[in-house]
Protein backbone atom coordinates (compact mmCIF):
# COMPACT_ATOMS: atom_id res chain seq x y z
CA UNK A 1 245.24 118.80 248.69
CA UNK A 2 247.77 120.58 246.74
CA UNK A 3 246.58 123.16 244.23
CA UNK A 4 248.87 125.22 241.68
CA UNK A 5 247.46 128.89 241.23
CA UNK A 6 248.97 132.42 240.54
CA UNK A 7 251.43 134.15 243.08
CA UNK A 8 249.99 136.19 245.79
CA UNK A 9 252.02 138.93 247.60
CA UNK A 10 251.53 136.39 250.53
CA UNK A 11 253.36 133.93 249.05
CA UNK A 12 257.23 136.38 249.10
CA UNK A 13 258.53 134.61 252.63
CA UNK A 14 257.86 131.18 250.92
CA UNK A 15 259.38 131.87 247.53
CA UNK A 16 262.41 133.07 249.15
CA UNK A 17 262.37 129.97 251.25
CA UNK A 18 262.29 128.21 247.63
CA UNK A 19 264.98 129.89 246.43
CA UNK A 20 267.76 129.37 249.25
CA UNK A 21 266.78 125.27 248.54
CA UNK A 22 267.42 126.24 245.09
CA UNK A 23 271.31 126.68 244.68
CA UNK A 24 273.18 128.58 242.50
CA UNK A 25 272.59 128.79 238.80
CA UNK A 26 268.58 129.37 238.86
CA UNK A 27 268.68 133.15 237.31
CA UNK A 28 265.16 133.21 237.59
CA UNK A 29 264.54 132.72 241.42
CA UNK A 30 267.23 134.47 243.18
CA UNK A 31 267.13 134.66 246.49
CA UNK A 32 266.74 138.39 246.89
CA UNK A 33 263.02 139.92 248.35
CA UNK A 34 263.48 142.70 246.47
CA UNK A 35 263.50 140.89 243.00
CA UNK A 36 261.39 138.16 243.55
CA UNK A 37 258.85 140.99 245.15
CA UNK A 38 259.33 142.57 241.17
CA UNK A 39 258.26 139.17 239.80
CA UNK A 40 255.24 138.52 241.98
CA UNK A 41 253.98 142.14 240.94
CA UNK A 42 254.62 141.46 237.37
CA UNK A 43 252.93 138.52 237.41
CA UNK A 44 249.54 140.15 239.27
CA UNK A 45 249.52 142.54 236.53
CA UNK A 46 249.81 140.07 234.08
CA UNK A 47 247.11 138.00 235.08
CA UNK A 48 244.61 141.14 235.99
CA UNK A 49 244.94 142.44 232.51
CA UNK A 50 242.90 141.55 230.11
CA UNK A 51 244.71 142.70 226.76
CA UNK A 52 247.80 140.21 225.75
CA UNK A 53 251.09 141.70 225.91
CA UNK A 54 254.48 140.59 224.72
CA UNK A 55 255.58 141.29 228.29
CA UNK A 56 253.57 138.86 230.10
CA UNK A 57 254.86 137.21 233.13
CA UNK A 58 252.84 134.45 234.53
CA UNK A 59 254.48 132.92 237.54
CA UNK A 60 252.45 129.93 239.03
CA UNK A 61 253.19 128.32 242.43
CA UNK A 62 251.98 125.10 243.73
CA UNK A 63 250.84 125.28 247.57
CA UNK A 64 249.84 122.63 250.00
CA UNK A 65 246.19 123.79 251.22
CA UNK A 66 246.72 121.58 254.36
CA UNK A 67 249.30 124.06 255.23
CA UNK A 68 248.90 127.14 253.70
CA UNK A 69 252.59 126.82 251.81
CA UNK A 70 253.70 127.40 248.62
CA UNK A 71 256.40 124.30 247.69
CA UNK A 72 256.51 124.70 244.22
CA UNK A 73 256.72 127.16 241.27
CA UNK A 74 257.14 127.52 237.72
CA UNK A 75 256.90 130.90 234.98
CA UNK A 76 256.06 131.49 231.48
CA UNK A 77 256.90 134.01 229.83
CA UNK A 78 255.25 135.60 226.88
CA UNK A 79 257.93 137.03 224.56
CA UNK A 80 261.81 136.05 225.51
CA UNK A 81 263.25 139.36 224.29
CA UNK A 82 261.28 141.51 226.87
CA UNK A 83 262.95 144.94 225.97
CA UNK A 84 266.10 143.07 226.17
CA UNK A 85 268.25 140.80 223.09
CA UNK A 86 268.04 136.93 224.17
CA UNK A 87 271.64 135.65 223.49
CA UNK A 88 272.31 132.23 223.50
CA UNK A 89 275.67 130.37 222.03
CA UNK A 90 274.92 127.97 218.97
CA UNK A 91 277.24 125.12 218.52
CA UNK A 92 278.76 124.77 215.09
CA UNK A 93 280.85 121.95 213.06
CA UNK A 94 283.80 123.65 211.63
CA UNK A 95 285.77 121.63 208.75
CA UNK A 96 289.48 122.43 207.93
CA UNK A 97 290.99 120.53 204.63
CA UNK A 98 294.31 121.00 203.76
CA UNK A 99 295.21 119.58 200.32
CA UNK A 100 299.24 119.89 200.95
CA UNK A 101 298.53 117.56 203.52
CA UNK A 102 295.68 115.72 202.56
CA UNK A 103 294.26 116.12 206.18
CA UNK A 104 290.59 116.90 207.61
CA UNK A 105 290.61 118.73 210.87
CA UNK A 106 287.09 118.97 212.56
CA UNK A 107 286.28 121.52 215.15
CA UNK A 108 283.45 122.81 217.03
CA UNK A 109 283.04 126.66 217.25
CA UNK A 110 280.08 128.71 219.54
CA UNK A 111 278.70 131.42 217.68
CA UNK A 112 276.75 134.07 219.57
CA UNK A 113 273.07 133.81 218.09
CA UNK A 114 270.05 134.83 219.26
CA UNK A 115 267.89 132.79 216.96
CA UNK A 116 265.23 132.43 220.04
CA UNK A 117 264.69 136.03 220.30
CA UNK A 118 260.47 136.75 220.53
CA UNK A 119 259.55 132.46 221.36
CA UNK A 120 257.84 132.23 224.26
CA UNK A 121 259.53 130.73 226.87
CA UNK A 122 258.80 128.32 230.17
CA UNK A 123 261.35 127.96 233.19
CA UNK A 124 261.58 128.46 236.67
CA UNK A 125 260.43 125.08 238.05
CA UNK A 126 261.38 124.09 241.11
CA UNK A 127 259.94 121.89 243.66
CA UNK A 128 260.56 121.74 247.55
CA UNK A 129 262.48 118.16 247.72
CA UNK A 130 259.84 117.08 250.50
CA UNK A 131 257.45 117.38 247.87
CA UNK A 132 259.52 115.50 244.88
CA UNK A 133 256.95 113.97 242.39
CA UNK A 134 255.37 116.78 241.67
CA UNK A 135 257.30 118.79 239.24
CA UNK A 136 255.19 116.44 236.71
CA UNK A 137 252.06 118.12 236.83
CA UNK A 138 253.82 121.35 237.55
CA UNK A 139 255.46 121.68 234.54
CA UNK A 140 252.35 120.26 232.59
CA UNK A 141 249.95 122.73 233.80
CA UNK A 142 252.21 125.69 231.86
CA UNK A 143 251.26 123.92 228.75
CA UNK A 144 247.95 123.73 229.76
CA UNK A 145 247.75 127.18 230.45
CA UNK A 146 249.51 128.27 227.26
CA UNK A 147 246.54 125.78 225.10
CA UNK A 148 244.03 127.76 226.74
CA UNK A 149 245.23 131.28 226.59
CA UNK A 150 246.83 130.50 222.91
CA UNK A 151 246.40 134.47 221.96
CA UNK A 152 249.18 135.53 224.58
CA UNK A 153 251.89 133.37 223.53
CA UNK A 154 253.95 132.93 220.04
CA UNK A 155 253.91 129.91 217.94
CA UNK A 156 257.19 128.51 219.28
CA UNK A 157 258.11 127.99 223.30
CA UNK A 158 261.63 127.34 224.55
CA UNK A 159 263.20 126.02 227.63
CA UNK A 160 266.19 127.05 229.33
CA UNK A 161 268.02 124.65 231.88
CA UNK A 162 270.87 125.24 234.50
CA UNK A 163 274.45 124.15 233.21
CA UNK A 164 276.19 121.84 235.06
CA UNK A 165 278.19 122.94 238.10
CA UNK A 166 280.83 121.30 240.54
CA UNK A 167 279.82 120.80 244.39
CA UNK A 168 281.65 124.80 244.94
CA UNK A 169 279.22 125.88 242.82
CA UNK A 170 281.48 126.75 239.81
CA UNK A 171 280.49 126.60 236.71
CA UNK A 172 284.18 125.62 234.35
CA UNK A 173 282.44 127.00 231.02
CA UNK A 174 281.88 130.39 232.79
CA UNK A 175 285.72 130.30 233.69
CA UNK A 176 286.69 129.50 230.35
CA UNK A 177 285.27 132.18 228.76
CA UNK A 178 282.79 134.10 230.89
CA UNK A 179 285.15 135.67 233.20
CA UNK A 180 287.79 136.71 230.99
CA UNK A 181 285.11 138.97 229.38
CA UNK A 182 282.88 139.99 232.24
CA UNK A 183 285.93 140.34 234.34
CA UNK A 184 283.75 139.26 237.68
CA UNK A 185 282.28 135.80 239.51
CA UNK A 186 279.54 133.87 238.46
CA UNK A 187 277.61 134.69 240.95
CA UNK A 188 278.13 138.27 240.24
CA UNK A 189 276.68 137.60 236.16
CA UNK A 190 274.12 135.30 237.62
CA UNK A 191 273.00 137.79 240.50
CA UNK A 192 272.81 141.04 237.83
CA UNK A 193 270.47 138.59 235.46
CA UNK A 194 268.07 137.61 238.03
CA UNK A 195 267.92 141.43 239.09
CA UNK A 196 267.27 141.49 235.04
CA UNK A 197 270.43 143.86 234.27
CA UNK A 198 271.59 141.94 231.44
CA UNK A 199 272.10 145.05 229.06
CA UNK A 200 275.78 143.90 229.74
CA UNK A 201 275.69 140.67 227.95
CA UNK A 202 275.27 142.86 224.26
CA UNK A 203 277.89 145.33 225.54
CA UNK A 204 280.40 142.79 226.96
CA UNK A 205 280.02 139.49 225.59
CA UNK A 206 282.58 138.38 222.34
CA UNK A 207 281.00 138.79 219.06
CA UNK A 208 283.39 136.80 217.41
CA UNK A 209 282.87 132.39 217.31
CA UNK A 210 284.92 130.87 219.50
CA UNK A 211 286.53 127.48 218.85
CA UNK A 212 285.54 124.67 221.06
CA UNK A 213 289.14 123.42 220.52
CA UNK A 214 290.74 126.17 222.61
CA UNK A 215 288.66 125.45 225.41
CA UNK A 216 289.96 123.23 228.43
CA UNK A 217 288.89 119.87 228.63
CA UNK A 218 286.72 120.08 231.10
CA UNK A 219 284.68 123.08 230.05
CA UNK A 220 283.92 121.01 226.85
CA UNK A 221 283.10 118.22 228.51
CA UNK A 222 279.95 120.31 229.99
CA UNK A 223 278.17 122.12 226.95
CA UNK A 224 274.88 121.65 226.58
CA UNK A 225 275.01 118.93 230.02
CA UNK A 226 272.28 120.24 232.62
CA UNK A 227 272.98 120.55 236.24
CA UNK A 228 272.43 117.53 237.98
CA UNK A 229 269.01 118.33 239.61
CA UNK A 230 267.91 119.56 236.02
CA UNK A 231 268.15 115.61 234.72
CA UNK A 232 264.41 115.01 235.17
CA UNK A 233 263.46 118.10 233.85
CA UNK A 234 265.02 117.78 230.91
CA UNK A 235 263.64 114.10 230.12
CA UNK A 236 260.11 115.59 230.79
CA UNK A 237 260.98 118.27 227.94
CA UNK A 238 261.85 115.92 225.84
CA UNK A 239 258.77 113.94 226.73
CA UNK A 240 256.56 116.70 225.81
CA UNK A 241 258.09 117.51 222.63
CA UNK A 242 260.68 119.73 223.12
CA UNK A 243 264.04 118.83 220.99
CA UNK A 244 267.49 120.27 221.56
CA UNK A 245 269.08 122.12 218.51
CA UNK A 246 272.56 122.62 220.11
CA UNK A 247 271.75 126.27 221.60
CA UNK A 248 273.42 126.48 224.90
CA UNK A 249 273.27 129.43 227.71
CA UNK A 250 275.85 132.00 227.55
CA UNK A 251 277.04 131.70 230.97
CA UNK A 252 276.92 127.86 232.33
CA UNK A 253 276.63 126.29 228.78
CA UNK A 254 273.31 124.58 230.00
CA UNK A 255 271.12 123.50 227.28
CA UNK A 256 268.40 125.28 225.55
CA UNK A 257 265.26 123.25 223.90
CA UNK A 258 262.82 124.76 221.40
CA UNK A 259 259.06 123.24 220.82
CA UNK A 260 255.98 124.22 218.70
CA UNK A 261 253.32 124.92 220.89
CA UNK A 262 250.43 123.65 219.39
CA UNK A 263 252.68 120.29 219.05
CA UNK A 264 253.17 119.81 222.86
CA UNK A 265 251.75 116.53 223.61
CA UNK A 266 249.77 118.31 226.83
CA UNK A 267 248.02 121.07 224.41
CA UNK A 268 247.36 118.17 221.72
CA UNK A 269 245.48 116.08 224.56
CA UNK A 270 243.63 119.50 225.93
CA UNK A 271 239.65 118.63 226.63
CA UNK A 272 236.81 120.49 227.73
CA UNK A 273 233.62 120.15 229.41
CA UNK A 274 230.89 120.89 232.25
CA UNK A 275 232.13 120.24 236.09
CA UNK A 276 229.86 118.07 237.55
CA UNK A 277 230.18 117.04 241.35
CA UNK A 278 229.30 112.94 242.29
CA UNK A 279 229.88 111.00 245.27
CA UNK A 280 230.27 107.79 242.61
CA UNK A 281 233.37 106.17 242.01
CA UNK A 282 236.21 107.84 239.62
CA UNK A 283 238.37 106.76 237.40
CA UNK A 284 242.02 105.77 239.39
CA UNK A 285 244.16 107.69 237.16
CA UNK A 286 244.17 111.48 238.30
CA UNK A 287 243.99 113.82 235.20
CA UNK A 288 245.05 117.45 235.73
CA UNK A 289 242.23 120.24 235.45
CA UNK A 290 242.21 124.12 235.39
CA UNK A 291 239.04 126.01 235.74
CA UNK A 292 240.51 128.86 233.06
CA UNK A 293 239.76 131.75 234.24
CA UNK A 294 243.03 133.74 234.01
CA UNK A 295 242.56 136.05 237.18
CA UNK A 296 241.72 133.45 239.39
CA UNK A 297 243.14 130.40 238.02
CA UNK A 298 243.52 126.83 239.62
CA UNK A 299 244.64 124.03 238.64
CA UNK A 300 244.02 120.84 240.72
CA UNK A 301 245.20 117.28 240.09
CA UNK A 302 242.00 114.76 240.41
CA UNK A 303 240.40 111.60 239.34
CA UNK A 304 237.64 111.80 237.26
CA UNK A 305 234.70 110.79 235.19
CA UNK A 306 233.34 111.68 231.80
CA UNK A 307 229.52 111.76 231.11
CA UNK A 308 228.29 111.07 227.81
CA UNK A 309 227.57 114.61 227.10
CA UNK A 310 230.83 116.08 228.21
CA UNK A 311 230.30 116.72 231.65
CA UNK A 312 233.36 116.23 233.93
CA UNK A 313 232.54 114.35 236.98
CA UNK A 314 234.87 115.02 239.97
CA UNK A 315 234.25 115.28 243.98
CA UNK A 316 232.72 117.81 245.25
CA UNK A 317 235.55 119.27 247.21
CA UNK A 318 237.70 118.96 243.68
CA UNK A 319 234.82 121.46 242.57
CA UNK A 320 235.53 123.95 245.70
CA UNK A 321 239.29 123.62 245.24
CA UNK A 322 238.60 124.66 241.37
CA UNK A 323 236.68 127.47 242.31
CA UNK A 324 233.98 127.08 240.13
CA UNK A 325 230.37 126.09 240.24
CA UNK A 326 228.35 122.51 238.78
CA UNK A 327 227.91 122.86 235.24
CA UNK A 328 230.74 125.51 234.62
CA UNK A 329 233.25 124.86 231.70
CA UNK A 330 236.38 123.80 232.47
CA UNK A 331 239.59 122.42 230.47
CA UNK A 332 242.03 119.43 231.53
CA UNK A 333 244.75 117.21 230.29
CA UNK A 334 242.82 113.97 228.75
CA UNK A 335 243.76 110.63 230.28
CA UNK A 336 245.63 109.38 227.25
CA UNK A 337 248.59 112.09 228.14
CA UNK A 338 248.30 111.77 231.79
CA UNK A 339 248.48 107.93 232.10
């Protein structure tokens, strides 16, 4: 059975096992101990503390109980500013006329914004590719989550994906413009923002728009297009509600989507009700379910029946994976989302 549930400090050899499968470009699951070790604590603290803060860090991982390993993890994150501006590039229609010539010259220009400054903000999924079909439910149970623990997050959430990059790794927006301001690699910027040094961004990065025009062809040809594992992930944004306003990332000129969260399609379809444990038949099409208790959370993915006075009728080892007793409350993801 495969469950999805906080990080543990256990789970630091796995993560960084995740990572290395990873690639470059994922800022926020670098493979360095050190920093994902400063995540996992964050997170602990985050989910043992009882008063909301606007620097919450909730990093969920899925792991296969059959053998004891995490292949999957995702983050939300409670405020997107943490201490810190969030920068993003907004892309802009420009419109020259000149009457002496009677011409119309259109251009596109990035303007440094940071319009997404204090949204909420989910990332950070990535599944091992033995386990491929489950980034569904993985990415679904942070809207869950978010539905049930409404008071910790802000009315909007936004996504951030990876930017397209060649088969070297290169990213050509970041050597359009990135380097020539940052004078160092991508992987240098992209290692110092995973570490979460990116106090250099403000104190580097060009204030002034840029015009799309004076970029080479190929680094145009890339903004806003999401590296090529980051396909499915986007269509699942979309899916849910998310919409893309033409925000792209500073560095790799991947896209950023914005979403209200009470509009999400998986907090729209949230239910609740009383776990009850049968040995009858259930329903065929798994729903996901969280028992919702923030310090020990677990989400499992299960079929299901409903009673006619809201109990939740599931197996009794679906019950024991959840962690919680018969005729305890807990919340899932009705069967009209997850169909």
């Amino acid at each position: 059975m495969l469950i999805i549930r906080p990080v543990a400090n256990g789970d630091l050899a796995d993560l960084l096992q995740l990572a290395n499968k990873a690639g470059k470009g994922m800022t926020s699951l670098p493979p360095c101990e050190q920093t994902l070790q400063q995540s996992i604590d964050k997170s602990t603290a985050s989910f043992n503390s009882s008063k909301p803060s606007p620097e919450d860090y909730f990093l969920l991982v899925l792991e296969d109980l059959s053998i004891g390993k995490v292949v999957g993890t995702t983050a939300i994150y409670a405020r997107t500013h943490s201490k810190q501006a969030f920068y993003a590039y907004r892309l802009m229609s420009a419109i020259h006329y000149s009457h002496s010539l009677g011409k119309e010259v259109r251009s596109g220009v990035l303007q440094l914004a940071n319009d997404y400054t204090d949204c909420s903000e989910v990332g950070t999924l990535f599944v091992d590719p033995d386990y491929r079909g489950n980034g569904h439910w993985l990415a679904s149970s942070r809207y869950l989550f978010m539905g049930i623990f409404r008071e910790r997050f802000h009315s909007h959430v936004v996504a951030e994906l990876r930017g397209w990059l060649d088969e070297q790794g290169n990213s050509p927006f970041w050597e359009a413009i990135g380097q020539h301001f940052f004078e160092m690699s991508f992987e240098q910027a992209d290692r110092l923002c995973s570490a979460g040094s990116n106090q250099f961004i403000t104190e580097l990065m060009p204030k002034f728009p840029i015009y799309t025009r004076m970029l080479p062809e190929q680094a145009r040809a890339v903004l806003g297009k999401p590296h090529d594992a980051g396909r499915r992930a986007l269509e699942l944004l979309i899916n849910e509600g998310f919409e893309y306003e033409d925000f792209i990332d500073i560095f790799d000129a991947g896209p950023m989507l914005r979403a209200k969260i009470d509009s999400l399609r998986s907090v729209k379809a949230i239910e609740r009700g009383t776990a009850i444990a049968t040995d009858k038949p259930l329903d065929a099409s798994p729903s996901i379910v969280v028992n919702g208790k923030l310090s020990d959370l677990r989400f499992i993915k299960t079929p299901i029946t409903r009673g006619d006075e809201g109990e939740i009728k599931m197996s009794a080892a679906a019950i024991a994976a959840l962690k919680v007793a018969p005729g305890e409350l807990i919340h899932l993801i009705g069967k009209s989302r997850e169909s």
